[in-house]
C-alpha atoms as a PDB file:
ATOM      1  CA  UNK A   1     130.306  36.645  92.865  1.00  0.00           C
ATOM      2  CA  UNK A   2     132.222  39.833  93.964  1.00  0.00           C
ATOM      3  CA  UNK A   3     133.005  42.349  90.901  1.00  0.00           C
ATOM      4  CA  UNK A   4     136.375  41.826  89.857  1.00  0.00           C
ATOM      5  CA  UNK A   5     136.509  38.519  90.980  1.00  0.00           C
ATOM      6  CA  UNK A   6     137.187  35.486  88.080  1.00  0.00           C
ATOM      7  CA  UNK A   7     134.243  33.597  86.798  1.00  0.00           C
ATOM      8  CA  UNK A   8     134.962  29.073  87.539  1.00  0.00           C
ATOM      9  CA  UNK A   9     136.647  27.855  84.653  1.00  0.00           C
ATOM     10  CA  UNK A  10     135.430  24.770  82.922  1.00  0.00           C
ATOM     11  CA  UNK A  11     138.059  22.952  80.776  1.00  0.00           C
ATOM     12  CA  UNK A  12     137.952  19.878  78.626  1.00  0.00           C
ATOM     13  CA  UNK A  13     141.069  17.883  77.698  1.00  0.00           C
ATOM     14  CA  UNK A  14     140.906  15.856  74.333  1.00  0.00           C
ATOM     15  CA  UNK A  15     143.094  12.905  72.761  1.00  0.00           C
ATOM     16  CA  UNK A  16     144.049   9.197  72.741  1.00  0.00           C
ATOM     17  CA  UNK A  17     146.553   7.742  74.886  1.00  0.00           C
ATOM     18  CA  UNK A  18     150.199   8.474  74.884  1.00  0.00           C
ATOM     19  CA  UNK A  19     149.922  12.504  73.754  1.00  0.00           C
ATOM     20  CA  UNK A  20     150.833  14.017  76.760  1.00  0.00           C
ATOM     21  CA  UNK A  21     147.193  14.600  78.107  1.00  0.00           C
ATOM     22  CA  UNK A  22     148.618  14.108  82.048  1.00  0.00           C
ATOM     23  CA  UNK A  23     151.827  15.635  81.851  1.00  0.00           C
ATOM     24  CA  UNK A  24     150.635  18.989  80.529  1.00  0.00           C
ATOM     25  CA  UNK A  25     147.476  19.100  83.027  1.00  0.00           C
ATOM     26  CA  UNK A  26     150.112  18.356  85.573  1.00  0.00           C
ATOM     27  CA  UNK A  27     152.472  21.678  84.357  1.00  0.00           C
ATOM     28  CA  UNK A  28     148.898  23.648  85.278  1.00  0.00           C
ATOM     29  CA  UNK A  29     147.615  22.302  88.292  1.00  0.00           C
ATOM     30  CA  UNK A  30     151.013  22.689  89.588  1.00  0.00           C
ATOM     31  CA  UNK A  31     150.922  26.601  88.432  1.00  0.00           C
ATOM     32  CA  UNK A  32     147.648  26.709  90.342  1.00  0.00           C
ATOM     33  CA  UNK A  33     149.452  25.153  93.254  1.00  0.00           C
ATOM     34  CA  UNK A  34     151.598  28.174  92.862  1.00  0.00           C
ATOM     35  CA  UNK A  35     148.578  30.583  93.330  1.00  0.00           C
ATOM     36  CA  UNK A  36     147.371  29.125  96.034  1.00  0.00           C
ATOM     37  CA  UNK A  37     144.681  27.088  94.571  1.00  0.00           C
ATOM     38  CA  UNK A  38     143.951  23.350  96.469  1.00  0.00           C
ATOM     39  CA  UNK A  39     143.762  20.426  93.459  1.00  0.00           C
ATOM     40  CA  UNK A  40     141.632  17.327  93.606  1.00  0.00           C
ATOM     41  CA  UNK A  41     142.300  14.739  91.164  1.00  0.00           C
ATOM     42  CA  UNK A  42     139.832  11.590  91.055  1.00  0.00           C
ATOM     43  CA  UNK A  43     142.308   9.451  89.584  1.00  0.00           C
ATOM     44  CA  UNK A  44     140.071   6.685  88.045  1.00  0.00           C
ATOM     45  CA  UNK A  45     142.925   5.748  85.911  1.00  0.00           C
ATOM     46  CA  UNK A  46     145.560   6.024  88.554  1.00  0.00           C
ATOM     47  CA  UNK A  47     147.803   7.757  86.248  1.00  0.00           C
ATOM     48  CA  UNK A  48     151.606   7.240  87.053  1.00  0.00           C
ATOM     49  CA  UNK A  49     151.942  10.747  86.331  1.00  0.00           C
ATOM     50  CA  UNK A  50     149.740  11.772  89.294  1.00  0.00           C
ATOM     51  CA  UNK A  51     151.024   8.818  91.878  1.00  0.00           C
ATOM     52  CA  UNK A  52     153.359  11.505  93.682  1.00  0.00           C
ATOM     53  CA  UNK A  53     150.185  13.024  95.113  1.00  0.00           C
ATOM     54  CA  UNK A  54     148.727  11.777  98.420  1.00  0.00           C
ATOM     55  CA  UNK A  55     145.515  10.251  98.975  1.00  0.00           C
ATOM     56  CA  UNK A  56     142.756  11.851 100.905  1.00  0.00           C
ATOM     57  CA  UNK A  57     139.665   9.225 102.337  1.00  0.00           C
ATOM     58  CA  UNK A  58     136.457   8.736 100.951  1.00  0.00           C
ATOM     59  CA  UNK A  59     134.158   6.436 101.833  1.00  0.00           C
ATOM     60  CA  UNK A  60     131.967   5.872  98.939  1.00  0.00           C
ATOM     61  CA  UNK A  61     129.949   3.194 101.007  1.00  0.00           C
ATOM     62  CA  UNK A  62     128.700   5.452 103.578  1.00  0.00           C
ATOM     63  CA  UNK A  63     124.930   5.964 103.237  1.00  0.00           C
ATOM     64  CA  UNK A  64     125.174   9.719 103.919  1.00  0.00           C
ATOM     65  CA  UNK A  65     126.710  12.009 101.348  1.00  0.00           C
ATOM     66  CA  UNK A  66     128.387  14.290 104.547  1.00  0.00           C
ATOM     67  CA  UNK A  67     130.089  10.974 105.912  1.00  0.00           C
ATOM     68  CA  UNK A  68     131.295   9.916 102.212  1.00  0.00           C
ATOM     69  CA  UNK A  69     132.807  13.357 101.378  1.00  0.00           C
ATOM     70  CA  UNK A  70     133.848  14.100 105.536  1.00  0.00           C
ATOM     71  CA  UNK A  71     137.415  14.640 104.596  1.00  0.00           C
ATOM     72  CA  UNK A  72     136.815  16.096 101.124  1.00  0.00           C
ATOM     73  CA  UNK A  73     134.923  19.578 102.964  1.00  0.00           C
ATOM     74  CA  UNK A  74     138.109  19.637 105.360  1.00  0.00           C
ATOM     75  CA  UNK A  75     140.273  20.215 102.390  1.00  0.00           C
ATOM     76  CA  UNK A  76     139.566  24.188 101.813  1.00  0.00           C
ATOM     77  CA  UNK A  77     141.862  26.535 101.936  1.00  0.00           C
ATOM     78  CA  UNK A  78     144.004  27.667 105.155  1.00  0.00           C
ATOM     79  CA  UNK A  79     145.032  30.870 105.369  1.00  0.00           C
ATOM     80  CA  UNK A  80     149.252  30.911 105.704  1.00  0.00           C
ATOM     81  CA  UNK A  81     149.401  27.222 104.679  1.00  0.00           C
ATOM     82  CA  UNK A  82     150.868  26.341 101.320  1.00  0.00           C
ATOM     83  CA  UNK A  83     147.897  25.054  98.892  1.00  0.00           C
ATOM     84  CA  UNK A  84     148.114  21.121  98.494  1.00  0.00           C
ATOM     85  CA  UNK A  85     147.401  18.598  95.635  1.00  0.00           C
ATOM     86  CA  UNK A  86     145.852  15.266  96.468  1.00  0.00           C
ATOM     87  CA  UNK A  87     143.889  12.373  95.433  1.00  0.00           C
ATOM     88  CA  UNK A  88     141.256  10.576  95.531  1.00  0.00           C
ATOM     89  CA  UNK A  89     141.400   6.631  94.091  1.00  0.00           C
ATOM     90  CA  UNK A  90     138.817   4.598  93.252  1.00  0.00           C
ATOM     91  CA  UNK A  91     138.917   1.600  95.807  1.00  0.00           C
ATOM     92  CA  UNK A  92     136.304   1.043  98.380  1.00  0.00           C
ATOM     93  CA  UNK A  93     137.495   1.345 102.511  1.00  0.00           C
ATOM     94  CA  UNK A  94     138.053  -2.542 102.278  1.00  0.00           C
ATOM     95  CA  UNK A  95     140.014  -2.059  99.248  1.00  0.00           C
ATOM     96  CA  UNK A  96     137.885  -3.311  96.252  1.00  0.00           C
ATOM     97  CA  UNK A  97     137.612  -1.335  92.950  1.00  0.00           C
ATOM     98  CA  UNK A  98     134.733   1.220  92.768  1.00  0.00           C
ATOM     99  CA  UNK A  99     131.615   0.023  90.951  1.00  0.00           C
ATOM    100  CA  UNK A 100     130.591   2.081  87.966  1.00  0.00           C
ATOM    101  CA  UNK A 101     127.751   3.560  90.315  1.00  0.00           C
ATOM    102  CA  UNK A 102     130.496   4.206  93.164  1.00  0.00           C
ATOM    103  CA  UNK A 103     132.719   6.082  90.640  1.00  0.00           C
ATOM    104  CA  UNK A 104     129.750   8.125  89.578  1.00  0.00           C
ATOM    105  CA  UNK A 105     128.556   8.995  93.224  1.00  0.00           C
ATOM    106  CA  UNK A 106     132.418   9.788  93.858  1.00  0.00           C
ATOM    107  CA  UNK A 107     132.251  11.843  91.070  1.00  0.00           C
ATOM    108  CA  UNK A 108     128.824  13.865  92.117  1.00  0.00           C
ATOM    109  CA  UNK A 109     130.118  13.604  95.870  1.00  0.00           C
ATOM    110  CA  UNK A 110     133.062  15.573  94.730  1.00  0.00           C
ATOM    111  CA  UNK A 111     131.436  18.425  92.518  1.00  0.00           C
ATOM    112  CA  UNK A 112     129.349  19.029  95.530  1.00  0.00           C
ATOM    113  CA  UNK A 113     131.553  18.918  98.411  1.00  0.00           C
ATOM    114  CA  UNK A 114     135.033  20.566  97.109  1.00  0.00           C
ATOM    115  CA  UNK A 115     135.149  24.164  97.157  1.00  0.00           C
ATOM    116  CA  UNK A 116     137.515  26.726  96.274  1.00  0.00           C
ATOM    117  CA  UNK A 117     140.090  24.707  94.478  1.00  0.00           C
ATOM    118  CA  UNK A 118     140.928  23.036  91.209  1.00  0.00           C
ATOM    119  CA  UNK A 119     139.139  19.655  90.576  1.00  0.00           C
ATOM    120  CA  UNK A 120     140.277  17.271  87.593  1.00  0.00           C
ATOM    121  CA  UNK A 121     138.386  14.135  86.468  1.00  0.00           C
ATOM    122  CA  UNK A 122     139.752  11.749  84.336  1.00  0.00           C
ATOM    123  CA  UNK A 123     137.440   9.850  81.860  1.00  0.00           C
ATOM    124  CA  UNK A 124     134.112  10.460  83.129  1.00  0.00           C
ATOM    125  CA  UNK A 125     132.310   8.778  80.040  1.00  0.00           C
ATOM    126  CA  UNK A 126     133.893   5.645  81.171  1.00  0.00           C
ATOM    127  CA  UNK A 127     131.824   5.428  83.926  1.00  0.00           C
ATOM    128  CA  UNK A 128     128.697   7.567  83.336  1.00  0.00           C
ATOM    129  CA  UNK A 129     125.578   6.163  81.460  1.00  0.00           C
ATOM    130  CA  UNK A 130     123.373   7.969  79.212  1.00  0.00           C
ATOM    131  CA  UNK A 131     121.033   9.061  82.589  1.00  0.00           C
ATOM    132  CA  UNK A 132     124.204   9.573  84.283  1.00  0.00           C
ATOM    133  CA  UNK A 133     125.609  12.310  81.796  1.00  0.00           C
ATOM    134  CA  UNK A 134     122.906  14.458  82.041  1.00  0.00           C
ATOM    135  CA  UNK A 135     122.511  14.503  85.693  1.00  0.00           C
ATOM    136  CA  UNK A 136     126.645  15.211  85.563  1.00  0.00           C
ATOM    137  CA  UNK A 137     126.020  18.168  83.150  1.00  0.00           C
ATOM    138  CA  UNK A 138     123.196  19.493  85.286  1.00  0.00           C
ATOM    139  CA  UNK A 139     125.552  19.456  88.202  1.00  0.00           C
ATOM    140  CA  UNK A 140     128.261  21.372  86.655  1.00  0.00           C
ATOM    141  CA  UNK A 141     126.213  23.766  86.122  1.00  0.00           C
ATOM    142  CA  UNK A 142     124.946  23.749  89.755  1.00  0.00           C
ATOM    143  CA  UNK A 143     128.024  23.939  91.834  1.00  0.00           C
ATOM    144  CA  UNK A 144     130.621  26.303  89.119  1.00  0.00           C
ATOM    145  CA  UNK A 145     129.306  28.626  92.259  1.00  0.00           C
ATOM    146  CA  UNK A 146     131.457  27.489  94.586  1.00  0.00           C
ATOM    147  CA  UNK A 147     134.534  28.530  92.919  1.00  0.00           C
ATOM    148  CA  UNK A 148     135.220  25.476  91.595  1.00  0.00           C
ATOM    149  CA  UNK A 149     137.741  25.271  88.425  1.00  0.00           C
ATOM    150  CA  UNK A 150     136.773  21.558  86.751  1.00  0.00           C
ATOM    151  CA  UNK A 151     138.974  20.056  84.109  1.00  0.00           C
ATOM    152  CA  UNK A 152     137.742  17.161  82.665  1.00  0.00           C
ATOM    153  CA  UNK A 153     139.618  14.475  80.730  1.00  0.00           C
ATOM    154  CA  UNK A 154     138.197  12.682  77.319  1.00  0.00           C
ATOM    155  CA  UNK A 155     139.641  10.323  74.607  1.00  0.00           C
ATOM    156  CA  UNK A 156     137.941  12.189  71.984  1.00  0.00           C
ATOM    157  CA  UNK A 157     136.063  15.429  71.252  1.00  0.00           C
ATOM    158  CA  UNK A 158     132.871  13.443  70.254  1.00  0.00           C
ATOM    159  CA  UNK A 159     132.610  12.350  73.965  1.00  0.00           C
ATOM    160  CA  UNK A 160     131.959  15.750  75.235  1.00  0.00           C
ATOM    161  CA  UNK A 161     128.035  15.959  76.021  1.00  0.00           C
ATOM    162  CA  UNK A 162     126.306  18.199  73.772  1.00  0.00           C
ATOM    163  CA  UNK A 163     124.554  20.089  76.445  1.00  0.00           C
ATOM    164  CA  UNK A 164     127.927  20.696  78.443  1.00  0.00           C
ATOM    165  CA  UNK A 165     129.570  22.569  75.638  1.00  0.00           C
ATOM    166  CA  UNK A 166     127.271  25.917  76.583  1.00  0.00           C
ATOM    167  CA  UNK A 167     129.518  25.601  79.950  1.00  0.00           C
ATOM    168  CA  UNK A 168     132.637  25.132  78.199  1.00  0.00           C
ATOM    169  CA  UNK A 169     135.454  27.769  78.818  1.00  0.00           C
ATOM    170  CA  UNK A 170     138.382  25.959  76.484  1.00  0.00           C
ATOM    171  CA  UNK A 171     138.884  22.967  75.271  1.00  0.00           C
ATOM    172  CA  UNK A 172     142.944  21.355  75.023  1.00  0.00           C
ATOM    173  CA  UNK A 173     142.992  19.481  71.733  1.00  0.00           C
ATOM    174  CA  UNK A 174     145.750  16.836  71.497  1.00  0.00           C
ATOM    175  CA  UNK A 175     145.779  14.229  69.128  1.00  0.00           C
ATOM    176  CA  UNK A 176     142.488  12.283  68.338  1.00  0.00           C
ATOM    177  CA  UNK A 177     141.817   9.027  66.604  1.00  0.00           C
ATOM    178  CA  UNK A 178     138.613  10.325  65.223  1.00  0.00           C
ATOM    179  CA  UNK A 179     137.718  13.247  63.213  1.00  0.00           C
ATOM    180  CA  UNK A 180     135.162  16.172  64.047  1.00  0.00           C
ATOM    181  CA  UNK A 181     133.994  15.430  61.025  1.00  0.00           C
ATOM    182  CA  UNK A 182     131.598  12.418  62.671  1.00  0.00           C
ATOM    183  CA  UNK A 183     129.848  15.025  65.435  1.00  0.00           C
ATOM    184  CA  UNK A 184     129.397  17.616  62.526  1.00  0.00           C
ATOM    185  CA  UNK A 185     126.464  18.542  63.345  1.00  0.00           C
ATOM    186  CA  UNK A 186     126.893  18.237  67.450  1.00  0.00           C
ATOM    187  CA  UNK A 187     129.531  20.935  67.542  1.00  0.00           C
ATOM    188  CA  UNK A 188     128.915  24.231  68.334  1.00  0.00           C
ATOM    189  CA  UNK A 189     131.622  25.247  65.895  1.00  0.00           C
ATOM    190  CA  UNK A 190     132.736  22.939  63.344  1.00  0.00           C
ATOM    191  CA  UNK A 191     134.667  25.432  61.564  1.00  0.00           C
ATOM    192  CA  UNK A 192     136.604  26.109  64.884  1.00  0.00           C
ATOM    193  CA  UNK A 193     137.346  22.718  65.562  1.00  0.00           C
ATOM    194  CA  UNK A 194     137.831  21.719  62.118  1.00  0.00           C
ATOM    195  CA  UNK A 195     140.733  24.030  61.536  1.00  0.00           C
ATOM    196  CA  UNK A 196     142.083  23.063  64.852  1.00  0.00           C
ATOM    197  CA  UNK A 197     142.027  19.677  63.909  1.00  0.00           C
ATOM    198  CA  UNK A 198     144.138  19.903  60.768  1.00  0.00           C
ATOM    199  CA  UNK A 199     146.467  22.102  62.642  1.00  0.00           C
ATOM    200  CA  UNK A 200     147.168  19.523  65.409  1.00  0.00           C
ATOM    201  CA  UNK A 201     147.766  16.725  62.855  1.00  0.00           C
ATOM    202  CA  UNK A 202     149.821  18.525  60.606  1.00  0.00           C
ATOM    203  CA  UNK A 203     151.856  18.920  63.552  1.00  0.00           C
ATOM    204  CA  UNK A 204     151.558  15.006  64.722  1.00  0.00           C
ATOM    205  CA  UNK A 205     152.316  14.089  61.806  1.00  0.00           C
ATOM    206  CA  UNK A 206     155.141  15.936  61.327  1.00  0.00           C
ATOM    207  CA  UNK A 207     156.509  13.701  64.357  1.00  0.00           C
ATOM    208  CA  UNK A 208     155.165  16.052  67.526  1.00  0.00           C
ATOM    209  CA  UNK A 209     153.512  13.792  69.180  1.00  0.00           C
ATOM    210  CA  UNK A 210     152.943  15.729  72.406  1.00  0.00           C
ATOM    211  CA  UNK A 211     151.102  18.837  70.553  1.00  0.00           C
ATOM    212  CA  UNK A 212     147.896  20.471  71.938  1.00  0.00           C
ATOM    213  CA  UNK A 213     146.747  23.839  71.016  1.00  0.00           C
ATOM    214  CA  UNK A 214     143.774  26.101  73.116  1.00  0.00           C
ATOM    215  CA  UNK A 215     140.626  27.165  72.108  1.00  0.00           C
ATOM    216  CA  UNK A 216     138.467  29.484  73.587  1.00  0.00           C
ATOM    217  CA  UNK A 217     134.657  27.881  73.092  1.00  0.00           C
ATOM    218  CA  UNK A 218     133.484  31.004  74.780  1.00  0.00           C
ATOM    219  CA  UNK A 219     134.614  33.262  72.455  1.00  0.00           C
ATOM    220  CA  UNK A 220     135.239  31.400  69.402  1.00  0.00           C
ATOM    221  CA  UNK A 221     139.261  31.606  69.281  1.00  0.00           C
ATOM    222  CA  UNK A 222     142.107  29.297  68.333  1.00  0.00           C
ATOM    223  CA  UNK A 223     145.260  30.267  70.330  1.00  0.00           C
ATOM    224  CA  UNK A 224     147.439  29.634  68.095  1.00  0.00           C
ATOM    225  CA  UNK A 225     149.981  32.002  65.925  1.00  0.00           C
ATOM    226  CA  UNK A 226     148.824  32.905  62.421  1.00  0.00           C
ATOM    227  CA  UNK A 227     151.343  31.169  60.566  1.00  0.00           C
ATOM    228  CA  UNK A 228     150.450  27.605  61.554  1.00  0.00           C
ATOM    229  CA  UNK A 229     146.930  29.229  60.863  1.00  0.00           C
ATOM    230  CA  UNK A 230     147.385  30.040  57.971  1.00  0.00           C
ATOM    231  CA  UNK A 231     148.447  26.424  57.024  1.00  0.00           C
ATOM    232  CA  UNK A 232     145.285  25.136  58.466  1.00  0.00           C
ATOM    233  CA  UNK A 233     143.180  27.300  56.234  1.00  0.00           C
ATOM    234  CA  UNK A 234     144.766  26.101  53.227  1.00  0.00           C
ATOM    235  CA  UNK A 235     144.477  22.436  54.420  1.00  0.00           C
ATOM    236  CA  UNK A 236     141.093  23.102  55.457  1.00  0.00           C
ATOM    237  CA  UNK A 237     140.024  24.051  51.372  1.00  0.00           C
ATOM    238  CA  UNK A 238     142.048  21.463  50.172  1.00  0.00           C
ATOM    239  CA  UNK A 239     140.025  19.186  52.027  1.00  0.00           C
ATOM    240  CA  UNK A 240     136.915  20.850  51.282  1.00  0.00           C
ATOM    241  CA  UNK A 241     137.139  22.684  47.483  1.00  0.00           C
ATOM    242  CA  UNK A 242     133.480  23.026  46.617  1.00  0.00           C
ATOM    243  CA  UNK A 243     133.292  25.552  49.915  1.00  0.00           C
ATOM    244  CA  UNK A 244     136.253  27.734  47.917  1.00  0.00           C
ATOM    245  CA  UNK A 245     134.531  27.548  44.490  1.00  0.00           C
ATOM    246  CA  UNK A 246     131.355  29.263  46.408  1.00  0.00           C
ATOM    247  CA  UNK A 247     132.934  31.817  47.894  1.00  0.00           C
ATOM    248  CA  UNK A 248     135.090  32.474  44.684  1.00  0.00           C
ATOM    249  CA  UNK A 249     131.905  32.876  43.000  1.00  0.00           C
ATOM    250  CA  UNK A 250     130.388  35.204  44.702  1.00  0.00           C
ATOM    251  CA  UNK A 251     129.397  38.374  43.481  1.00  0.00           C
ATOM    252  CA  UNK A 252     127.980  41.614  44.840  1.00  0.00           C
ATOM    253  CA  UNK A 253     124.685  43.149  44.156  1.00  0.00           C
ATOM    254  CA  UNK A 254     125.008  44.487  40.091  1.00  0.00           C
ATOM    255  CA  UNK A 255     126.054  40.899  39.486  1.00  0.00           C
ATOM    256  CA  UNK A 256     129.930  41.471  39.538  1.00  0.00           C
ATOM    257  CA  UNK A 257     132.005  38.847  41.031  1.00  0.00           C
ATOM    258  CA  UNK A 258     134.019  39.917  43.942  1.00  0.00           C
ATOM    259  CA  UNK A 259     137.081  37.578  42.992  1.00  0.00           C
ATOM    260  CA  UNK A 260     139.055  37.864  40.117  1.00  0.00           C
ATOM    261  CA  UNK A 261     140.006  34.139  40.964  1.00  0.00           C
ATOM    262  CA  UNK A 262     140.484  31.220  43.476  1.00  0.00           C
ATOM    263  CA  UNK A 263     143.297  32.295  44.870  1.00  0.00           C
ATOM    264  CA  UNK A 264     142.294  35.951  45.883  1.00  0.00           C
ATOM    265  CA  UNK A 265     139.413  34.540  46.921  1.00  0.00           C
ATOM    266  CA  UNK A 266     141.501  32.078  49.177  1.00  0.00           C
ATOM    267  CA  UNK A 267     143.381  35.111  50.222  1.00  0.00           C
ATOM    268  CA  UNK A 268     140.417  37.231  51.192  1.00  0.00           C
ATOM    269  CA  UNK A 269     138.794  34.646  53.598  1.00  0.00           C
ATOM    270  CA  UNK A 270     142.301  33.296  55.315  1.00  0.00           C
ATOM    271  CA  UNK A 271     142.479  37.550  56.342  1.00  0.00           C
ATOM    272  CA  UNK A 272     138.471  37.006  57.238  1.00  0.00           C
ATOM    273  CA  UNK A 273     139.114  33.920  59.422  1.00  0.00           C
ATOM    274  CA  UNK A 274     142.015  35.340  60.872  1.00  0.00           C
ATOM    275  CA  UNK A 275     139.972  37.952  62.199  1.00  0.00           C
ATOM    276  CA  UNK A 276     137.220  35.892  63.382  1.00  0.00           C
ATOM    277  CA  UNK A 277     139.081  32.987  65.229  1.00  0.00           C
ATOM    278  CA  UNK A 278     142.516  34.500  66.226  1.00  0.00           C
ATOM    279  CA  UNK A 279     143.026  36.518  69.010  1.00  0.00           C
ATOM    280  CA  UNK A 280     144.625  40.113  68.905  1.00  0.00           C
ATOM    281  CA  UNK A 281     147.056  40.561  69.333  1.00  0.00           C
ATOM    282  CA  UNK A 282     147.656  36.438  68.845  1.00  0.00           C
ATOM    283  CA  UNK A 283     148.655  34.414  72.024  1.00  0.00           C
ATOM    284  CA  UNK A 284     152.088  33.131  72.200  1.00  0.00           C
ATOM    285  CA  UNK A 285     153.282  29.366  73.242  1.00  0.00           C
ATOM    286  CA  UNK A 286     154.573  29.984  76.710  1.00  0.00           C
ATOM    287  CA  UNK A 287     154.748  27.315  79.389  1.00  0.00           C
ATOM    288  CA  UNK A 288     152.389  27.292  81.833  1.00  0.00           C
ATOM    289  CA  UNK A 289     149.714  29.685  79.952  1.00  0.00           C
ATOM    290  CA  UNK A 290     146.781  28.693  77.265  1.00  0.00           C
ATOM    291  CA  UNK A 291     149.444  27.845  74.727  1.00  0.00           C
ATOM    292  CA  UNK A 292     149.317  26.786  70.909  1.00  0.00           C
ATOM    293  CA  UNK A 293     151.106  24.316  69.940  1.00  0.00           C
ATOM    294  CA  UNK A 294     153.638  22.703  71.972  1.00  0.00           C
ATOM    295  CA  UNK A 295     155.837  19.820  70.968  1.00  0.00           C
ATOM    296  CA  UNK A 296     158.134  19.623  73.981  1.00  0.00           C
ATOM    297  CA  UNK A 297     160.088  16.154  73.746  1.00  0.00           C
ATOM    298  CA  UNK A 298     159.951  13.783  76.722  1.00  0.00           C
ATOM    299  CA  UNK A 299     160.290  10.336  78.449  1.00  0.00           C
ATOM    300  CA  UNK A 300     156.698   9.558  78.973  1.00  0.00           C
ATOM    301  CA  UNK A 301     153.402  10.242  77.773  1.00  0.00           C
ATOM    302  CA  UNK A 302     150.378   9.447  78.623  1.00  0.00           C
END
C-alpha cells in the first residue's frame, strides 16, 4: 500500500430487525458513491431498501470460480465514469434460491473477485457453518489487500466471530435483543461495549428507535458526546455496584484511601473513562460521518 494511502476498512453492523440497520448503511454507501467508490451489496435478504439498485450476473453454478464471478471483475472502476451501486441476489441462472453452500461460495466468490470498491453482506451467519466461519474470517483477512471496504450485517453482537474482531475497524451498534453480558468473556472489550450498550437503550427506550452510535474497536473509542456518556457510566455502576465499592476503597501505598466517598470516587473514574474511551476532541452526530447517536424519525425501518 502506497504511504498516504487509507488502510480497507472493516465494519460490522449490529441489531434486530426494524432499527434502521439498511437505511443508515444506505446514507454511507451512497456517500461512498459520492467519492467515487463502486458498492456491491449481496442482498441475501433482498432488502426493500436496496431494490432500487440493479443486478449484476453471477453464476454460482459455474464450475470455475473466473466464470462464476466473470461480471463481478468487470465491475472496477472507470476512469471519468460516475461510480455505480449494484447487486447481487441470491437466485441461481434458472431462477431457484441459492443453497446455503451457493450463498457461501457467492460470498467467498465475491471477497475474492471485487476490487477497489465497497462490498456489504447482509447476514452472513445465516448461511455460514461453524467450518464455514473460519474459512470466511481467514479470507477477510486475505483479500482487505485489494482495497476492499467490507461491511458486514449481524442481528446481534454475539454473532461476530471471535477471531474476526482483531480485523475489526468499528462496529455500528443499534438496538439488540441480547445483552453483551452473554459473550462476556468473547469480547475484546466488555467495558467498551458494555457502556455502549446502556447508552443505546437508554436511548431506545426513551422511544428512538432508529439509534446507533460508533465505536472504534481499533482504538478503543465510543463516538459519542460526553454527556450521554456520562449517563452511561452512571447506569453502568448502577448495574454493577460491587465494581464502585472497589474502586471507592482503594487506597494508596501508606494505607490511605484515595476517596473520601462513593461519589468522588464515581466522579474520579467517569473523568478516567472519559479519557480512555472518548475521543478528543469528542466526535459530533453529523450525517453521513461515524456518528453517535442518531434518532432521525422515518417511514420505514428495517
Amino acid at each position: 500500500m502506497k504511504e498516504g494511502e487509507r488502510q480497507p476498512m472493516l465494519m460490522v453492523v449490529t441489531g434486530h430487525p426494524k432499527v434502521g440497520k439498511s437505511y443508515r448503511t444506505l446514507q454511507e454507501l451512497l456517500a461512498l458513491k459520492e467519492k467515487g467508490r463502486n458498492i456491491l451489496i449481496f442482498d441475501t435478504n433482498l432488502e426493500g431498501t436496496f431494490a432500487q439498485f440493479p443486478t449484476i450476473d453471477f453464476d454460482v453454478e459455474a464450475e470455475r470460480e473466473q466464470d462464476r464471478a466473470k461480471w463481478v471483475r468487470q465491475f472496477r472502476p472507470v476512469p471519468g465514469r460516475p461510480a455505480e451501486i449494484r447487486r447481487v441476489v441470491p437466485f441461481t441462472k434458472s431462477g431457484q434460491p441459492m443453497s446455503l453452500d451457493q450463498k457461501a461460495t457467492t460470498c467467498y466468490d465475491l471477497m475474492k473477485f471485487f476490487e477497489d470498491g465497497c462490498l456489504l453482506l447482509e447476514d452472513v451467519n445465516n448461511y455460514l457453518t461453524a467450518a464455514a466461519t473460519k474459512h470466511f474470517v481467514s479470507s477477510i483477512c486475505t483479500f482487505r489487500h485489494r482495497r476492499q471496504d467490507v461491511i458486514i450485517h449481524l442481528q446481534a453482537t454475539s454473532a461476530i466471530p471471535p477471531r474476526l474482531w482483531q480485523n475489526v475497524t468499528y462496529l455500528r451498534m443499534h438496538h439488540e435483543s441480547t445483552s453483551v453480558d452473554r459473550i462476556k468473556t468473547r469480547l475484546p472489550n466488555y467495558q467498551l461495549n458494555k457502556l455502549a450498550e446502556l447508552l443505546i437503550n437508554r436511548a431506545y427506550n426513551a422511544g428512538s428507535v432508529f439509534t446507533c452510535l460508533y465505536l472504534d474497536i481499533q482504538h478503543n473509542k465510543i463516538l459519542t458526546k460526553e454527556p450521554f456518556f456520562r449517563q452511561a457510566v452512571q447506569d453502568y455502576f448502577m448495574q454493577f455496584p460491587r465494581e464502585l465499592d472497589r474502586i471507592a476503597g482503594q487506597r494508596d501505598l501508606e494505607g490511605k484511601k484515595l476517596y473520601a466517598n462513593r461519589q468522588q470516587a464515581l466522579e474520579e473514574e467517569t473523568k478516567r473513562l472519559i479519557a480512555d474511551y472518548l475521543p478528543a476532541p469528542a466526535v459530533s452526530p453529523k450525517a453521513g460521518k461515524q456518528v453517535s447517536i442518531t434518532s432521525k424519525k422515518r417511514r420505514k425501518a428495517s
